[in-house]
N, C-alpha and C. Protein backbone atom coordinates (compact mmCIF):
# COMPACT_ATOMS: atom_id res chain seq x y z
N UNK A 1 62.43 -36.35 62.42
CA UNK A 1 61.66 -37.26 63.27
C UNK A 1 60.48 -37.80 62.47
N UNK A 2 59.95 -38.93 62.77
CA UNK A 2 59.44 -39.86 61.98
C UNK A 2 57.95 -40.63 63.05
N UNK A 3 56.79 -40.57 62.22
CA UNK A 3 56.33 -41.65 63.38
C UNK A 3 56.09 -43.25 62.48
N UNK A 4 56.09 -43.91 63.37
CA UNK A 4 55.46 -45.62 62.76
C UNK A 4 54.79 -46.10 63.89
N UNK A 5 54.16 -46.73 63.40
CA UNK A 5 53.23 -47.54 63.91
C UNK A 5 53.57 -48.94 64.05
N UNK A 6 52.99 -49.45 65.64
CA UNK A 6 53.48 -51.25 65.55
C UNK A 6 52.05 -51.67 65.61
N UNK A 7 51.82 -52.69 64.50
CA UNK A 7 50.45 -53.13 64.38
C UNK A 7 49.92 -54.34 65.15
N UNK A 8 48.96 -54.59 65.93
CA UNK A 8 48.35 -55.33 66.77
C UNK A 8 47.03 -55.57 65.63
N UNK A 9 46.81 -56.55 66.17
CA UNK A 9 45.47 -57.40 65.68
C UNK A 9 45.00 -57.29 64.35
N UNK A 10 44.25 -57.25 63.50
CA UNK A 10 43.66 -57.99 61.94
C UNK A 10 43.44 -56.55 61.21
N UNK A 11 42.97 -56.80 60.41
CA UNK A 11 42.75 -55.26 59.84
C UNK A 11 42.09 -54.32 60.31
N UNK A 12 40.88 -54.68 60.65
CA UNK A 12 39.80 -53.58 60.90
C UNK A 12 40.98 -52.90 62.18
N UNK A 13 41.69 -53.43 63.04
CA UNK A 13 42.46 -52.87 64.16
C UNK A 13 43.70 -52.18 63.61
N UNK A 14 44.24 -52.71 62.86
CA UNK A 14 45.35 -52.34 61.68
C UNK A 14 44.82 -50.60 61.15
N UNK A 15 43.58 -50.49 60.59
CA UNK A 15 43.10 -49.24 60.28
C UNK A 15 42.93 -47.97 61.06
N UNK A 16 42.81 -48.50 62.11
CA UNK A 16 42.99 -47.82 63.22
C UNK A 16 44.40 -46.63 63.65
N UNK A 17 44.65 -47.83 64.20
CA UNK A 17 46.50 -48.03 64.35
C UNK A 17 47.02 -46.98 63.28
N UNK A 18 47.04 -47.19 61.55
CA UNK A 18 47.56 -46.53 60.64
C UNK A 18 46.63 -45.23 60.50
N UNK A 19 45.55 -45.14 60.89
CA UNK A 19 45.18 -43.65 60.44
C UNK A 19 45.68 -42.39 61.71
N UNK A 20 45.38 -43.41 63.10
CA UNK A 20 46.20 -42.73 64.81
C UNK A 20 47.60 -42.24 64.10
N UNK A 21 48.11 -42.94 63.71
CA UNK A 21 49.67 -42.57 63.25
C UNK A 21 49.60 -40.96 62.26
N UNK A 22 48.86 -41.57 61.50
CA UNK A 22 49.20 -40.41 59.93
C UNK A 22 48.27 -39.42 60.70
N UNK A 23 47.48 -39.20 61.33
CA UNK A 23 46.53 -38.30 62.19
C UNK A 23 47.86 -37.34 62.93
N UNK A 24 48.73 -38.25 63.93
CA UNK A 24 50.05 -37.40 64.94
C UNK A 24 50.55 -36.81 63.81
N UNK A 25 51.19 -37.72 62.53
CA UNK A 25 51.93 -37.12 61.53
C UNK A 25 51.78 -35.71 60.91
N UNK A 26 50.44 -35.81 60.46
CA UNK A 26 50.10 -34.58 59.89
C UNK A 26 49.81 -33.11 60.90
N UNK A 27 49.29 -33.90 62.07
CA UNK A 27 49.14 -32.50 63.07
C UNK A 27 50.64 -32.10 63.32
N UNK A 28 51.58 -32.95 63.10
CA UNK A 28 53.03 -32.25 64.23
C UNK A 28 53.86 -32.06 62.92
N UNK A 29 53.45 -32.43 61.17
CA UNK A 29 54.09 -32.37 60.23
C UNK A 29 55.73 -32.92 60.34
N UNK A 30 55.39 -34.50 60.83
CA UNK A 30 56.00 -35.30 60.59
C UNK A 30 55.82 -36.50 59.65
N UNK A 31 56.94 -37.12 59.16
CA UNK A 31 56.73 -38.35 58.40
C UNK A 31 56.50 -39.62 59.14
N UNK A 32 55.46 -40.04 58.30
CA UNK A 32 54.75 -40.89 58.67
C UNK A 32 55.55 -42.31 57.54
N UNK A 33 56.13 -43.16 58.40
CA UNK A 33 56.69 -44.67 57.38
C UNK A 33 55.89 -44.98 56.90
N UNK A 34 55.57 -45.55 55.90
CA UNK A 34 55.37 -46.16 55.00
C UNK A 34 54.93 -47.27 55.20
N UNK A 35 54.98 -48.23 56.17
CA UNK A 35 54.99 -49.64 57.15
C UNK A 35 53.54 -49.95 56.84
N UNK A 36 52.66 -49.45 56.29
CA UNK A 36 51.33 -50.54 56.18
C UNK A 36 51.09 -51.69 55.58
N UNK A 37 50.63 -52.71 56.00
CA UNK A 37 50.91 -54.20 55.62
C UNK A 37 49.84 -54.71 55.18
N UNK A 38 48.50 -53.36 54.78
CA UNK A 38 47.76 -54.46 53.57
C UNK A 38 47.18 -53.76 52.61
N UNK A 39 48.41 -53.22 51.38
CA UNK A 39 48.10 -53.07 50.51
C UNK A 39 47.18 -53.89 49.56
N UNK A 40 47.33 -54.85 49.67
CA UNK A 40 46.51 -55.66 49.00
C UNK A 40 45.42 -56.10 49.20
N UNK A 41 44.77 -55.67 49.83
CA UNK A 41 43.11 -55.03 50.82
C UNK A 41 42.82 -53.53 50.13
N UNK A 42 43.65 -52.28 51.05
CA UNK A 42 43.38 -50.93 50.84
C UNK A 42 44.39 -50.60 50.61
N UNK A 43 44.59 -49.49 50.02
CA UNK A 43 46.20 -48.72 49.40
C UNK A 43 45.66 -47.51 49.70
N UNK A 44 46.57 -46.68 51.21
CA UNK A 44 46.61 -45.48 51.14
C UNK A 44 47.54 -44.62 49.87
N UNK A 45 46.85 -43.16 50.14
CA UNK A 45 47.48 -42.51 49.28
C UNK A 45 48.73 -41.68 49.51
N UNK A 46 49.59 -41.10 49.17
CA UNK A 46 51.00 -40.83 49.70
C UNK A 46 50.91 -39.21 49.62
N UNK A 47 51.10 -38.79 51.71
CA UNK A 47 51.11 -37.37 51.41
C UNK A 47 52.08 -36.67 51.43
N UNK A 48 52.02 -35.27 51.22
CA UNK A 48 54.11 -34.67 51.42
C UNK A 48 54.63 -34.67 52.34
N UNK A 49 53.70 -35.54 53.84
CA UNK A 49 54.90 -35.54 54.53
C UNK A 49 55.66 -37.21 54.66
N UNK A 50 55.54 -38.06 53.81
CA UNK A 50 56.18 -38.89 53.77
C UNK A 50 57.53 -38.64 52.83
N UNK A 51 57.82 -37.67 52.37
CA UNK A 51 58.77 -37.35 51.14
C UNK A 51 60.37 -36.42 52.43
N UNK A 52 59.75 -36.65 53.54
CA UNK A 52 61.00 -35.97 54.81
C UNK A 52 60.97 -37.27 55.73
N UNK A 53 62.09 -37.99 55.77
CA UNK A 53 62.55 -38.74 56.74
C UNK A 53 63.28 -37.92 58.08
N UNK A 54 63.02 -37.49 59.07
CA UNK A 54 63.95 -37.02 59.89
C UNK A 54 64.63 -38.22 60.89
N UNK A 55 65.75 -37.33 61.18
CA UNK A 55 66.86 -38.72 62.52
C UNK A 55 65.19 -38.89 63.64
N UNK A 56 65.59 -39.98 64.10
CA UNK A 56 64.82 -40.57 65.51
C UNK A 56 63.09 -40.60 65.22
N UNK A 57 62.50 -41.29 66.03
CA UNK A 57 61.55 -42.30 65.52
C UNK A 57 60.33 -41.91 67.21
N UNK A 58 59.25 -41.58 66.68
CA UNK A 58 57.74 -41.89 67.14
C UNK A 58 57.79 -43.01 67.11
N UNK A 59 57.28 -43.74 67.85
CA UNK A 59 56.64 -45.52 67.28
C UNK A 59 55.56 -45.60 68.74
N UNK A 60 53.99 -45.33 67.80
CA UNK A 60 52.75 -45.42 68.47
C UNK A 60 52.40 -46.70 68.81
N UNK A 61 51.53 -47.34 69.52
CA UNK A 61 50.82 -48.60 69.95
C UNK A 61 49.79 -48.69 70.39
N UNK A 62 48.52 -49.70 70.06
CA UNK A 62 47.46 -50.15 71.14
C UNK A 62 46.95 -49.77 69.85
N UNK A 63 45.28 -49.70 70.54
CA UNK A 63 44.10 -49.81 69.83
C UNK A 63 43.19 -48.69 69.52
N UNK A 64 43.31 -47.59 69.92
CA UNK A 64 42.60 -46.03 69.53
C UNK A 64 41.35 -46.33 69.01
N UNK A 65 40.37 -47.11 69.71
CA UNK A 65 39.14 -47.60 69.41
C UNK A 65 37.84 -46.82 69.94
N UNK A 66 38.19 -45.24 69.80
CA UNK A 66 37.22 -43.96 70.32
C UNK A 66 36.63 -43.18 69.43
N UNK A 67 35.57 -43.23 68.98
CA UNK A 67 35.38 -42.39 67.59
C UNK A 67 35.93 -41.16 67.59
N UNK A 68 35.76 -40.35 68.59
CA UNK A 68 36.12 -39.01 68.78
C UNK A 68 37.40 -38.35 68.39
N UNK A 69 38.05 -39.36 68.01
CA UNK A 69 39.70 -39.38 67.46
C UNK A 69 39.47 -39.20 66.26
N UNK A 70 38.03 -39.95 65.26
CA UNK A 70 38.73 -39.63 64.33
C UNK A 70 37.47 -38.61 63.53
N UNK A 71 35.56 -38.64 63.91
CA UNK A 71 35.00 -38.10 63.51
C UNK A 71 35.36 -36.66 62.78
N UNK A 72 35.72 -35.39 63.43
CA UNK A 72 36.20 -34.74 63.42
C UNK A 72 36.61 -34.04 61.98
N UNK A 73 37.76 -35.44 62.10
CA UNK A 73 38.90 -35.54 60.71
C UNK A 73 38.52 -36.75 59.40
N UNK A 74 37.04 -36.67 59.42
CA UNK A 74 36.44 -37.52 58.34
C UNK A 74 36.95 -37.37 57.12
N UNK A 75 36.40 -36.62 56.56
CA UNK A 75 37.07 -36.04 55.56
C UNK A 75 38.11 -36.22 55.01
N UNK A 76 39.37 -35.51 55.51
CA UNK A 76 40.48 -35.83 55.42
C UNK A 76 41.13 -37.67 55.54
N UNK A 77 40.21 -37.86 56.70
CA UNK A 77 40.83 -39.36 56.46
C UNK A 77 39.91 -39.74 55.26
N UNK A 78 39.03 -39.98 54.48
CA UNK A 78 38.91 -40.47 53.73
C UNK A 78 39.09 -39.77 52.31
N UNK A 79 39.96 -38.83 52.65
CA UNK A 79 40.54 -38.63 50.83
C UNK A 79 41.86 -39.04 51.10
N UNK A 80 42.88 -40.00 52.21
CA UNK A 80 43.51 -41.17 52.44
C UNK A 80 43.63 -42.29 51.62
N UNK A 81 42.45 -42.75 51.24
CA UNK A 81 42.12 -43.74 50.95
C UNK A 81 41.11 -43.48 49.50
N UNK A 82 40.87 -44.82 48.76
CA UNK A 82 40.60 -45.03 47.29
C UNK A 82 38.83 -44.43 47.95
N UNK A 83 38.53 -44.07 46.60
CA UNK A 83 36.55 -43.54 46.92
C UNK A 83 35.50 -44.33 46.50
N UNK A 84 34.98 -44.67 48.04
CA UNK A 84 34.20 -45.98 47.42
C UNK A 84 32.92 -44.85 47.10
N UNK A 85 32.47 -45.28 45.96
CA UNK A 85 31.05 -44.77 45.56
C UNK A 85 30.00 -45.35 45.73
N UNK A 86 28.73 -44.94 46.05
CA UNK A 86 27.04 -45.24 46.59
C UNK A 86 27.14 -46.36 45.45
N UNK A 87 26.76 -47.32 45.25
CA UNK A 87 26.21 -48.13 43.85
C UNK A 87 24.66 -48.51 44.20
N UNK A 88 24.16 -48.67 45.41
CA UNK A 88 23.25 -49.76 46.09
C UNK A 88 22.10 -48.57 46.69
N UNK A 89 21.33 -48.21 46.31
CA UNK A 89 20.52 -47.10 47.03
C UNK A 89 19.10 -47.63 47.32
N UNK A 90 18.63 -49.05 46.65
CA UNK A 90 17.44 -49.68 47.13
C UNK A 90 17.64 -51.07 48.08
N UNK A 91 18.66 -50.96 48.46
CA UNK A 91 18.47 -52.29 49.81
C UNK A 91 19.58 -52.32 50.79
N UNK A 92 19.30 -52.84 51.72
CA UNK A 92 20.07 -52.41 52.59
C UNK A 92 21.01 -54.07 53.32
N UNK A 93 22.42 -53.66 53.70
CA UNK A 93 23.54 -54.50 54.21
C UNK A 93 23.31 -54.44 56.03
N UNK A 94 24.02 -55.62 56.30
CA UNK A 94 24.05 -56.02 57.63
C UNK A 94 25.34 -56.64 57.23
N UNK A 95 26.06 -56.39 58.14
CA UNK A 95 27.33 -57.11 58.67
C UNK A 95 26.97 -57.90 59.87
N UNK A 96 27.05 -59.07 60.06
CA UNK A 96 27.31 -59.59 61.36
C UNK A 96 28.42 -60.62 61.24
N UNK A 97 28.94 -60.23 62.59
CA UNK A 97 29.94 -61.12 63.22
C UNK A 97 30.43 -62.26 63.90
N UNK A 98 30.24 -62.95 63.49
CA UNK A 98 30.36 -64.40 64.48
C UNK A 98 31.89 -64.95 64.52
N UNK A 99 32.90 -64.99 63.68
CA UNK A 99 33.89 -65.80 63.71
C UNK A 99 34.90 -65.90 64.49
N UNK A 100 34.80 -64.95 65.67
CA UNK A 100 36.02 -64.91 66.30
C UNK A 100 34.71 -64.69 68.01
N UNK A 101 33.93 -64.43 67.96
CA UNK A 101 33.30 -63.99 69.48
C UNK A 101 32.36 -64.93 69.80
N UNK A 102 32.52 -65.43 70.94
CA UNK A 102 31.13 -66.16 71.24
C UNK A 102 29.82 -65.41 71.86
N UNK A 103 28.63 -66.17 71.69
CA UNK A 103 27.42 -65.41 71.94
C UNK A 103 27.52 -64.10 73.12
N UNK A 104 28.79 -64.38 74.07
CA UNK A 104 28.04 -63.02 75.10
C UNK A 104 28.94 -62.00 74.63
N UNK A 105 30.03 -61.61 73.27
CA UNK A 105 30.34 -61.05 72.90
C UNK A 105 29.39 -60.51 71.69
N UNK A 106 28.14 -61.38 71.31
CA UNK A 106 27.80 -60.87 69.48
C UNK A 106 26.40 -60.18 69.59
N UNK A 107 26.37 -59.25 68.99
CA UNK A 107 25.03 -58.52 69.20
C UNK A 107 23.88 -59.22 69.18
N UNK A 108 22.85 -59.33 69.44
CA UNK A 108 21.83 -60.26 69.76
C UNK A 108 20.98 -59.81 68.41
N UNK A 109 20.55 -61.11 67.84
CA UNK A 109 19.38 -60.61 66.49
C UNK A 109 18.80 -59.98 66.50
N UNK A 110 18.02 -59.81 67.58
CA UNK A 110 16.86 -58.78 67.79
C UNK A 110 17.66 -57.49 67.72
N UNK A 111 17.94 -57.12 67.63
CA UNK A 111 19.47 -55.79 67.49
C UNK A 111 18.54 -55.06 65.97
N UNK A 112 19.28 -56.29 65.65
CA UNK A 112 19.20 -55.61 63.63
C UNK A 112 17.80 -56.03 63.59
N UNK A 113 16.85 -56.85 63.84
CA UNK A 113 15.29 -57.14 63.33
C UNK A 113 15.31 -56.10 63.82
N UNK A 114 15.00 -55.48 64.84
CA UNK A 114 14.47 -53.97 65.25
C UNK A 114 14.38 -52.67 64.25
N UNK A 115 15.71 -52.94 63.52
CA UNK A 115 16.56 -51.89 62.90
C UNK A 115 15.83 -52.43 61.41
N UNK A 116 15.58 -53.47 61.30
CA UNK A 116 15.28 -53.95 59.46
C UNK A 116 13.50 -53.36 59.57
N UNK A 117 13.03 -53.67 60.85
CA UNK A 117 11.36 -53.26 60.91
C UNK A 117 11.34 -52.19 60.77
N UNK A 118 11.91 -50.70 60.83
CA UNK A 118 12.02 -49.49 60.95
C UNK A 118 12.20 -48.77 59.56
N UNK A 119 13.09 -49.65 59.01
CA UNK A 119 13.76 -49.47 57.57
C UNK A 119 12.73 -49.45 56.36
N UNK A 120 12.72 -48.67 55.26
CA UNK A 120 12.25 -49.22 54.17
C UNK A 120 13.31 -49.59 53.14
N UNK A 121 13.05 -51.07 52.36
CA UNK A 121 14.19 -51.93 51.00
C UNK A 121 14.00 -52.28 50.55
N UNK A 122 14.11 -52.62 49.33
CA UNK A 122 13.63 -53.48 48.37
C UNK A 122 13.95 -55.32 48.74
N UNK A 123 15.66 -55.83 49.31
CA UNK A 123 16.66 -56.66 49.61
C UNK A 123 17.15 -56.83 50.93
N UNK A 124 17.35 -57.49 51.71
CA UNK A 124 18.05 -58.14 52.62
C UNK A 124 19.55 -58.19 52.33
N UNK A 125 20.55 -57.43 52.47
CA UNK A 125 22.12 -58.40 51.95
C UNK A 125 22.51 -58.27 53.22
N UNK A 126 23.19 -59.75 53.33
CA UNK A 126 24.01 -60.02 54.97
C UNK A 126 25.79 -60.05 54.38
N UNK A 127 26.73 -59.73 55.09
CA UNK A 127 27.91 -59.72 54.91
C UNK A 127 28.33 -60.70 55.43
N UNK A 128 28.89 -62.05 55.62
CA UNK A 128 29.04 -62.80 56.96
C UNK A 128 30.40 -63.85 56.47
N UNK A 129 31.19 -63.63 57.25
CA UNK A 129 32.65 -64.86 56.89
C UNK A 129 33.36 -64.63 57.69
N UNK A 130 33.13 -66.62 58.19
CA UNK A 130 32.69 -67.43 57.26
C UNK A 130 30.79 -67.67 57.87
N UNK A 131 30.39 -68.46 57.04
CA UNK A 131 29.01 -68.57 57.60
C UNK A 131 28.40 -69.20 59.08
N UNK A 132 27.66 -68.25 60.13
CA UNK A 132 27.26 -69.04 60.97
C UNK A 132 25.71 -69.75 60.62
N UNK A 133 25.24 -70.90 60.05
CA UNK A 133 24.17 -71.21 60.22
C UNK A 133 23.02 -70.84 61.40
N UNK A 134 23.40 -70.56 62.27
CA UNK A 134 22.37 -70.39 63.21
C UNK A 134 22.01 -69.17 63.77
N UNK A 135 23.24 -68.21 63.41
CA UNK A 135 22.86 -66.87 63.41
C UNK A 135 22.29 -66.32 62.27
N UNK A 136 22.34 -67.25 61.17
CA UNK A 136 21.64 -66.59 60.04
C UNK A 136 20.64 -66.88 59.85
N UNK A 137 20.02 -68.06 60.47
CA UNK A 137 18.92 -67.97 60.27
C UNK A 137 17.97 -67.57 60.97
N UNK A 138 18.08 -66.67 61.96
CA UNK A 138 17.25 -65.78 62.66
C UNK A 138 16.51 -64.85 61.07
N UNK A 139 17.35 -64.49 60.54
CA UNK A 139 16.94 -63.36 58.97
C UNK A 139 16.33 -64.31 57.72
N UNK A 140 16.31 -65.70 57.90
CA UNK A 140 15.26 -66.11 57.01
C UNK A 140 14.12 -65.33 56.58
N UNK A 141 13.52 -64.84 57.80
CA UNK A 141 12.10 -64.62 57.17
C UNK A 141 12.46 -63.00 56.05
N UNK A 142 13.27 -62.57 55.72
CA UNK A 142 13.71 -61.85 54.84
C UNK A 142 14.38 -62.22 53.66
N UNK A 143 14.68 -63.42 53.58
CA UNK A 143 14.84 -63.95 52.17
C UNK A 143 16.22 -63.41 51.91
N UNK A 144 17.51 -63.95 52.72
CA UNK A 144 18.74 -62.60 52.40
C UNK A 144 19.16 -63.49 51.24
N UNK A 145 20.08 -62.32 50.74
CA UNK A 145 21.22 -62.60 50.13
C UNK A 145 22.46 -62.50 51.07
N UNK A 146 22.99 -63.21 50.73
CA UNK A 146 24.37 -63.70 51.51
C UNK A 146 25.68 -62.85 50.59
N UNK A 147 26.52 -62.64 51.19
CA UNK A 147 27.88 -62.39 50.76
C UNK A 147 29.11 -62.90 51.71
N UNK A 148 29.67 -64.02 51.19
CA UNK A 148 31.21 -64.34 52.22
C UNK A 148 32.29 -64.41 50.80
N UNK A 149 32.52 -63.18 51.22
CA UNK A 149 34.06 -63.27 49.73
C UNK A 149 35.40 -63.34 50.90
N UNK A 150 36.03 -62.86 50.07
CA UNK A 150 37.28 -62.24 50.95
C UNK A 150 37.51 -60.97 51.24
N UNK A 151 38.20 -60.42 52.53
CA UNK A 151 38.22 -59.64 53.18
C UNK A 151 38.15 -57.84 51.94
N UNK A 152 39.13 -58.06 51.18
CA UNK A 152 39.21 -57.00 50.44
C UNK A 152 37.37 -56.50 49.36
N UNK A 153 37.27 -57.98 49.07
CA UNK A 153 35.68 -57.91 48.01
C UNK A 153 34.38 -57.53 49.02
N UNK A 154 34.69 -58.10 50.37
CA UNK A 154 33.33 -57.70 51.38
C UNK A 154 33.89 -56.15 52.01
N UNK A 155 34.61 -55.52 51.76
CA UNK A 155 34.86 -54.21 52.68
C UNK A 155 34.63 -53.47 51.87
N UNK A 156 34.74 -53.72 50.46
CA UNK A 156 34.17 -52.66 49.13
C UNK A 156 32.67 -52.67 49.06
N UNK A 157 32.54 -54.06 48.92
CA UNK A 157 31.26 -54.28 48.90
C UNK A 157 30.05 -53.63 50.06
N UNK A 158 30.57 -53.73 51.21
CA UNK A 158 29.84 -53.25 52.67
C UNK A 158 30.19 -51.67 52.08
N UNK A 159 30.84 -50.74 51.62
CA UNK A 159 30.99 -49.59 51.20
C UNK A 159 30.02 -48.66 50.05
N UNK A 160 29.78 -49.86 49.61
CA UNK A 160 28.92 -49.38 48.54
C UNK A 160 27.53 -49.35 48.72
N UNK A 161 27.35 -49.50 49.76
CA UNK A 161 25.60 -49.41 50.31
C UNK A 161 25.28 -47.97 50.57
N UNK A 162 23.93 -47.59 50.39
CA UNK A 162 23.54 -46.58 50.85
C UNK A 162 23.13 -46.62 52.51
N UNK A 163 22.67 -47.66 52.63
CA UNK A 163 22.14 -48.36 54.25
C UNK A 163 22.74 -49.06 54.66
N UNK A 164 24.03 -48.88 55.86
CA UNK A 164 24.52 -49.54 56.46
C UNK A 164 24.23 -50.09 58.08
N UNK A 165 23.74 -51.49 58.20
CA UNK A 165 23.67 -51.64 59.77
C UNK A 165 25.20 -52.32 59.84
N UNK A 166 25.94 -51.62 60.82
CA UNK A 166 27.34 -52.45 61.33
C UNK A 166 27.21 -53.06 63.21
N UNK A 167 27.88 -54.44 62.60
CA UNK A 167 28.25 -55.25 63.50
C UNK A 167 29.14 -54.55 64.56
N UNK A 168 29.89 -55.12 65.36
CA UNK A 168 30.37 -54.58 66.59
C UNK A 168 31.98 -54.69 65.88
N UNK A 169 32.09 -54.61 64.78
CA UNK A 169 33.38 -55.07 63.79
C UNK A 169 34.19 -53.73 63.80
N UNK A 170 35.37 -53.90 64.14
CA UNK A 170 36.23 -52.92 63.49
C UNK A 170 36.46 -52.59 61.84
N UNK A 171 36.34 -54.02 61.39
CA UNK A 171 36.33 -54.41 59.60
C UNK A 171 34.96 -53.56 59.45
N UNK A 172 33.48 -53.57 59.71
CA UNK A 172 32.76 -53.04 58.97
C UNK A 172 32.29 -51.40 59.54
N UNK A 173 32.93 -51.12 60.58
CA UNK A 173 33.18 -49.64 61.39
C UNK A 173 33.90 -48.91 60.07
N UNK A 174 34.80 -49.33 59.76
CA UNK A 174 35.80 -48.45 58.69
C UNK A 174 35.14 -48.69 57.35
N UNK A 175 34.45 -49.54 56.55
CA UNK A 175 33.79 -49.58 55.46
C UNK A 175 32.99 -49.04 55.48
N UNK A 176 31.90 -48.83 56.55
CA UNK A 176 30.85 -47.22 56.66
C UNK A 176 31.50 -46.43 56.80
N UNK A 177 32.43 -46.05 57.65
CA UNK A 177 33.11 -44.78 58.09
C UNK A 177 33.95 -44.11 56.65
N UNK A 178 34.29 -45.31 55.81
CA UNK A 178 35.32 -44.39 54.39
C UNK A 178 33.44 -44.27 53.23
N UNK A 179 32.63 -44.59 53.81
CA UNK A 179 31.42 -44.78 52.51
C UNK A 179 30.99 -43.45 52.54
N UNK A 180 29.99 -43.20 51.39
CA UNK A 180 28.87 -42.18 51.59
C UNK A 180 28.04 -42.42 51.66
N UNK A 181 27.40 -43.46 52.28
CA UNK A 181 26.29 -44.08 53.31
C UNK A 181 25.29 -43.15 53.67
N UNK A 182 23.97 -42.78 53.54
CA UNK A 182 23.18 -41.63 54.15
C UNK A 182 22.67 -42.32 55.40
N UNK A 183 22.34 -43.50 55.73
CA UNK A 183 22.47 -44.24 57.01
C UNK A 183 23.00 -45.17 57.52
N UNK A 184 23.82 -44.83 58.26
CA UNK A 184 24.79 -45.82 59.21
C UNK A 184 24.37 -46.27 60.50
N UNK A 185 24.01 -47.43 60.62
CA UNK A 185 23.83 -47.48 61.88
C UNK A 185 24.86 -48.20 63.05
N UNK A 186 25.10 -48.12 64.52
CA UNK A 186 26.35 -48.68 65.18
C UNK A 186 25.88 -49.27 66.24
N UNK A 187 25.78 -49.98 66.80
CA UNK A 187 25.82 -50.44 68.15
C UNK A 187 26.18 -50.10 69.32
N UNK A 188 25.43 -49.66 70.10
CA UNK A 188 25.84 -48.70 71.35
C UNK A 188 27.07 -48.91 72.73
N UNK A 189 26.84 -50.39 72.75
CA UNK A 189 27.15 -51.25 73.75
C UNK A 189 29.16 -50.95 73.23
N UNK A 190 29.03 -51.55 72.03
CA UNK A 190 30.35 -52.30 71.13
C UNK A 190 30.63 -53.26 71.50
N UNK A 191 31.08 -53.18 72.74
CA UNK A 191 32.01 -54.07 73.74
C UNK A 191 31.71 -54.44 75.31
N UNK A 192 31.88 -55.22 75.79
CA UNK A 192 31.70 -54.55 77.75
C UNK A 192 32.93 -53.72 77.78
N UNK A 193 34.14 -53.59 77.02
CA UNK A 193 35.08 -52.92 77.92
C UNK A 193 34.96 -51.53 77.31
N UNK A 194 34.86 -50.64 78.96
CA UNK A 194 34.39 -48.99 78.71
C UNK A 194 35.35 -48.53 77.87
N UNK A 195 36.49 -48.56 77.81
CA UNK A 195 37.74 -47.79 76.87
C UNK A 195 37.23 -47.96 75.34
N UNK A 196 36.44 -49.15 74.87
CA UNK A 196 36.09 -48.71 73.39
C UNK A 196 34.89 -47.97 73.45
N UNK A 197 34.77 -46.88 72.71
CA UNK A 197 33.40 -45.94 72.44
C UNK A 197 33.72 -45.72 70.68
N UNK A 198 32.77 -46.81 69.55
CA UNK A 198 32.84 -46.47 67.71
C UNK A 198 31.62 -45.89 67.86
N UNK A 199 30.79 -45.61 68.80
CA UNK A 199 29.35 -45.37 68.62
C UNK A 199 29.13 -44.05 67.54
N UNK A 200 28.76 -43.85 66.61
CA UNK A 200 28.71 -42.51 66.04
C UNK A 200 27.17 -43.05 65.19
N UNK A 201 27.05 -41.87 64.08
CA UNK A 201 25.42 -41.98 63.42
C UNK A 201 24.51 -42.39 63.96
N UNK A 202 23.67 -42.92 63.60
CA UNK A 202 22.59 -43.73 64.16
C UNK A 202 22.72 -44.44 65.49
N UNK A 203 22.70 -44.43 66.52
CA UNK A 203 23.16 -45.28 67.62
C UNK A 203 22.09 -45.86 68.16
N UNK A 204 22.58 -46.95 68.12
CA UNK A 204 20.73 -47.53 68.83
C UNK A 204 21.40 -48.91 69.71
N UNK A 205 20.63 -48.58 71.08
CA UNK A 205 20.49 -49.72 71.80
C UNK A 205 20.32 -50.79 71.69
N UNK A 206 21.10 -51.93 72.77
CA UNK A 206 20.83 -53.16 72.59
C UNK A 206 21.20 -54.11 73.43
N UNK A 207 21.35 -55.66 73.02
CA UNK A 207 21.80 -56.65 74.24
C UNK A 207 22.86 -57.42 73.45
N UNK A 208 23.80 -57.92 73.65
CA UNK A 208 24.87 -59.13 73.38
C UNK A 208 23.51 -60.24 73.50
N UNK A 209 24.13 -61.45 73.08
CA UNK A 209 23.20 -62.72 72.33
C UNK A 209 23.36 -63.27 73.96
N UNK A 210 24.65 -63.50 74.89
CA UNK A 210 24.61 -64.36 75.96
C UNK A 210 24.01 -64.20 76.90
């Protein structure tokens, strides 16, 4: 017996999805397929129980968007995956999100100014793609540096911080969550809908922009 996974929505949801899977796999020491579809982003690593195919088939679904699933099993999930190392220990990253949510979905600026006044950095770096002009410039008066690469160069990059503030993103949830980050911070809210809870580290209150 075998489990796979059917993947719903973009990566950061994709990561999910594939670690829920190899998580059943390894607790019930079953094989886990092989089926992940973005190597060319992240390349898990291959464990012994993919080397036993058994007859008949697991096949998991949905979104497992609860931290509590995976805190726990940190560790382990991230010797999964390649090791991103600290590089960045004097300034601190912000992810924000604009490209897919409108304002009464996106954390409200005052969110992260709260969180940057509290902080000590040398740098401002914002993660953001593609660019919203008008959400970015709430952080003018910090002089950022910008980063919009592509998906694989900004999830390394958001990894390699020592200070992480994350967006309400599944994409930058899992780039703190695989880092060695000494502060992470998350957004309390995430979502309006109660079934998601990523809240973990640092949790700090707040409002959506609408």
């Amino acid at each position: 017996m075998s489990v796979t996974v059917s993947y719903t929505g973009r990566f950061g949801n994709n990561m999910f999805q594939y670690v829920m899977g190899r998580l059943l796999a390894h607790k019930n020491k079953l094989a886990l397929k092989p089926n992940w579809p973005h190597n060319e982003i992240i390349k898990p690593t291959v464990d012994k129980y993919w080397a036993h195919i058994y007859g008949g088939d697991i096949e998991i679904s949905g979104f497992f968007q609860q931290a509590c699933r995976y805190l726990p099993n940190r560790a382990m999930i991230k010797s999964w995956f390649p090791s991103y190392e600290t590089a960045n220990y004097k300034d601190i990253v912000i992810h924000l999100r604009a490209d897919d949510y409108g304002k009464a979905h996106r954390i409200h600026p005052q969110w992260f100014l709260d969180i940057l006044a509290r902080e000590t950095f040398e740098k401002l770096v914002i993660v953001m793609s593609p660019i919203d002009p008008e959400y970015l410039s709430y952080f003018y008066k910090y002089n950022p540096l910008v980063q919009s690469g592509g998906i694989k160069e900004d999830f390394e990059f958001i990894a390699s911080f020592d200070k992480i503030i994350c967006s309400n993103s599944t994409f930058c949830w899992w780039a703190a969550f695989l880092s060695n980050a000494s502060k992470i911070y998350t957004f309390k809210k995430w979502l309006p809908d109660p079934n998601i809870d990523l809240c973990w580290s640092t949790v700090v209150d707040g409002e959506f922009w609408g």
